[in-house]
Protein backbone atom coordinates (compact mmCIF):
# COMPACT_ATOMS: atom_id res chain seq x y z
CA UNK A 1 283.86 109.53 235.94
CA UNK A 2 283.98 106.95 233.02
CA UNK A 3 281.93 104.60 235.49
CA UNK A 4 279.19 106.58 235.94
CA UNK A 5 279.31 107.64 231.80
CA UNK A 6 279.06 104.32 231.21
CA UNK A 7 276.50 103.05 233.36
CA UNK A 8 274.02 106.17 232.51
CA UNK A 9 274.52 105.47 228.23
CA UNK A 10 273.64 101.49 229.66
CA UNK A 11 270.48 102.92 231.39
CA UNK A 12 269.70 105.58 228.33
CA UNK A 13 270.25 102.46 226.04
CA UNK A 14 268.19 99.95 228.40
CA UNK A 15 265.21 102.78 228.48
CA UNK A 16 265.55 103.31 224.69
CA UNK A 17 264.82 99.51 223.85
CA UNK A 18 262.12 98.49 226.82
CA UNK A 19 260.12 101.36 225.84
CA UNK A 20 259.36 100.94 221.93
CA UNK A 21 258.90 96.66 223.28
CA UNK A 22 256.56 98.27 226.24
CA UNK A 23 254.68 99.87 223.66
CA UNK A 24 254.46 97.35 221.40
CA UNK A 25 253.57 94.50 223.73
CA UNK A 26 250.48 96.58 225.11
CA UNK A 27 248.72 96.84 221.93
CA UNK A 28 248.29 93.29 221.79
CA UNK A 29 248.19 92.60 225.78
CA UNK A 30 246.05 95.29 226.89
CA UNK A 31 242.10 96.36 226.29
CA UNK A 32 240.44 96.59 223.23
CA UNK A 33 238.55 99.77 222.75
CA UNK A 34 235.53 99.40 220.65
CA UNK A 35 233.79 102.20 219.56
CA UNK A 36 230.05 102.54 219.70
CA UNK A 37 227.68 105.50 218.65
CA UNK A 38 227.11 106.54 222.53
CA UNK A 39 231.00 106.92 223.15
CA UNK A 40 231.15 109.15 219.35
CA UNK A 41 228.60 111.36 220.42
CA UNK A 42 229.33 114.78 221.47
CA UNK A 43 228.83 115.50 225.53
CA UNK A 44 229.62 118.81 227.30
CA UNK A 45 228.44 120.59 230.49
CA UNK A 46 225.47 117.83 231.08
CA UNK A 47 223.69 118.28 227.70
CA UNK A 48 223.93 115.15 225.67
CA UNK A 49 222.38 116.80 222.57
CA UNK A 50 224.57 119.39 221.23
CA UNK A 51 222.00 122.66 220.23
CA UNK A 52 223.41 124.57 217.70
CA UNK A 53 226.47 125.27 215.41
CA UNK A 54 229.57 123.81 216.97
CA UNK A 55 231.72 126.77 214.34
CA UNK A 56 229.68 129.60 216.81
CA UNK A 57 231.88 132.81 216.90
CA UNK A 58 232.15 134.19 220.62
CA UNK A 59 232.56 138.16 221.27
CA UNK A 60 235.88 139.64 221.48
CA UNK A 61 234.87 141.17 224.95
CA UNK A 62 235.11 138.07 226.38
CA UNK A 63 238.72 137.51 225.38
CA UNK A 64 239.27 141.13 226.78
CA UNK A 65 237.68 140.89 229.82
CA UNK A 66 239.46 137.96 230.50
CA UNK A 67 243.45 139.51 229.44
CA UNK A 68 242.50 142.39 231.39
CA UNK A 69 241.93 140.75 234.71
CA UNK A 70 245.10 138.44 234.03
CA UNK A 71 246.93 141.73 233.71
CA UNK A 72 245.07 143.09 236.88
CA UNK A 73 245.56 140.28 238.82
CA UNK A 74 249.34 139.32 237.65
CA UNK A 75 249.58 142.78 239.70
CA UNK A 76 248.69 141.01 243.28
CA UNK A 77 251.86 139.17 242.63
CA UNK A 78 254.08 141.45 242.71
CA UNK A 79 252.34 143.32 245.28
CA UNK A 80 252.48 140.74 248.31
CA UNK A 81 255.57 139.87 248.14
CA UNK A 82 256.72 143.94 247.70
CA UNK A 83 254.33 144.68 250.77
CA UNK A 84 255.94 141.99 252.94
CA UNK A 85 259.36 143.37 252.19
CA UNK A 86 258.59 146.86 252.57
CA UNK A 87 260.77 147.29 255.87
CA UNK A 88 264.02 145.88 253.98
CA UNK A 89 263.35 147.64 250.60
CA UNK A 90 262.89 151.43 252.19
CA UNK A 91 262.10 154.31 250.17
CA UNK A 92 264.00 153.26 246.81
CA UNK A 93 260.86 150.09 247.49
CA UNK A 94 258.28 152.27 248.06
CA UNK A 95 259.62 154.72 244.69
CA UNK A 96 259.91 151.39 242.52
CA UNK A 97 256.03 150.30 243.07
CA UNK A 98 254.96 153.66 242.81
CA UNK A 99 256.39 153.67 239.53
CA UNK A 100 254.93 149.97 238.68
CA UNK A 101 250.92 151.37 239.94
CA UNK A 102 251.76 154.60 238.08
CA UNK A 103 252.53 152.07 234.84
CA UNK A 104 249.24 149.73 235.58
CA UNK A 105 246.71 153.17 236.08
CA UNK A 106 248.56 154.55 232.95
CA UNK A 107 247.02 151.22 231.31
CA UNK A 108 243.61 151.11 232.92
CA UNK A 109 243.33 154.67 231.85
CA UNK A 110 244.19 153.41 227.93
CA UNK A 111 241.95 150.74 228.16
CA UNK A 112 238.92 153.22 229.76
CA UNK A 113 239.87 155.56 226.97
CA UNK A 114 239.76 152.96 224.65
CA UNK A 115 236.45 152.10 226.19
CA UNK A 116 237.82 148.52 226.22
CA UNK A 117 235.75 147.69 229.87
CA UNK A 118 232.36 148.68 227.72
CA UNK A 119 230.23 146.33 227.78
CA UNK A 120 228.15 146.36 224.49
């Protein structure tokens, strides 16, 4: 045991030396990167001319939309593996996801209520 403690603080001690040198020998070994105006201009999606404010505020449906099928789809995963193991869970398996797509139309109800899938 005091073999192997001592080679692994050698190893820790060998890693916590090469790495700072590593570092410090590829700043001056390796590439310089020289800026330019092409490589500081902004680029997204194909259109090299941004149009527009880049501080544009988005909807909050979006952001719902998109928790709401996270939440909806998270569902799938418990599903599967529930419906592969159906056999072996029995009727206390068949009570206990019941109960779980009892909870998740409880909360598509709220969020219908809250009129939450409205898209306006």
């Amino acid at each position: 045991m005091d073999n192997s403690l001592s080679l692994a603080a050698l190893i820790l001690s060998v890693i916590a030396l090469a790495l700072p040198a590593l570092f410090h020998l590829a700043r001056y070994l390796g590439p310089r990167n020289h800026t330019n105006r092409a490589k500081e201009e902004a680029y997204e999606s194909g259109i090299s001319t941004p149009v527009g404010d880049t501080n544009e505020r988005f909807s909050i449906q979006y952001y719902r939309v998109a928790i709401i099928f996270i939440l909806f789809d998270i569902e799938v995963v418990f599903m599967l593996p529930w419906a592969v193991n159906l056999r072996d869970l029995g009727v206390f398996g068949l009570i206990e996801m019941f109960t779980f797509m009892g909870l998740l139309i409880a909360g598509l109800l709220y969020v219908y209520q809250k009129k939450g899938l409205k898209w306006t």
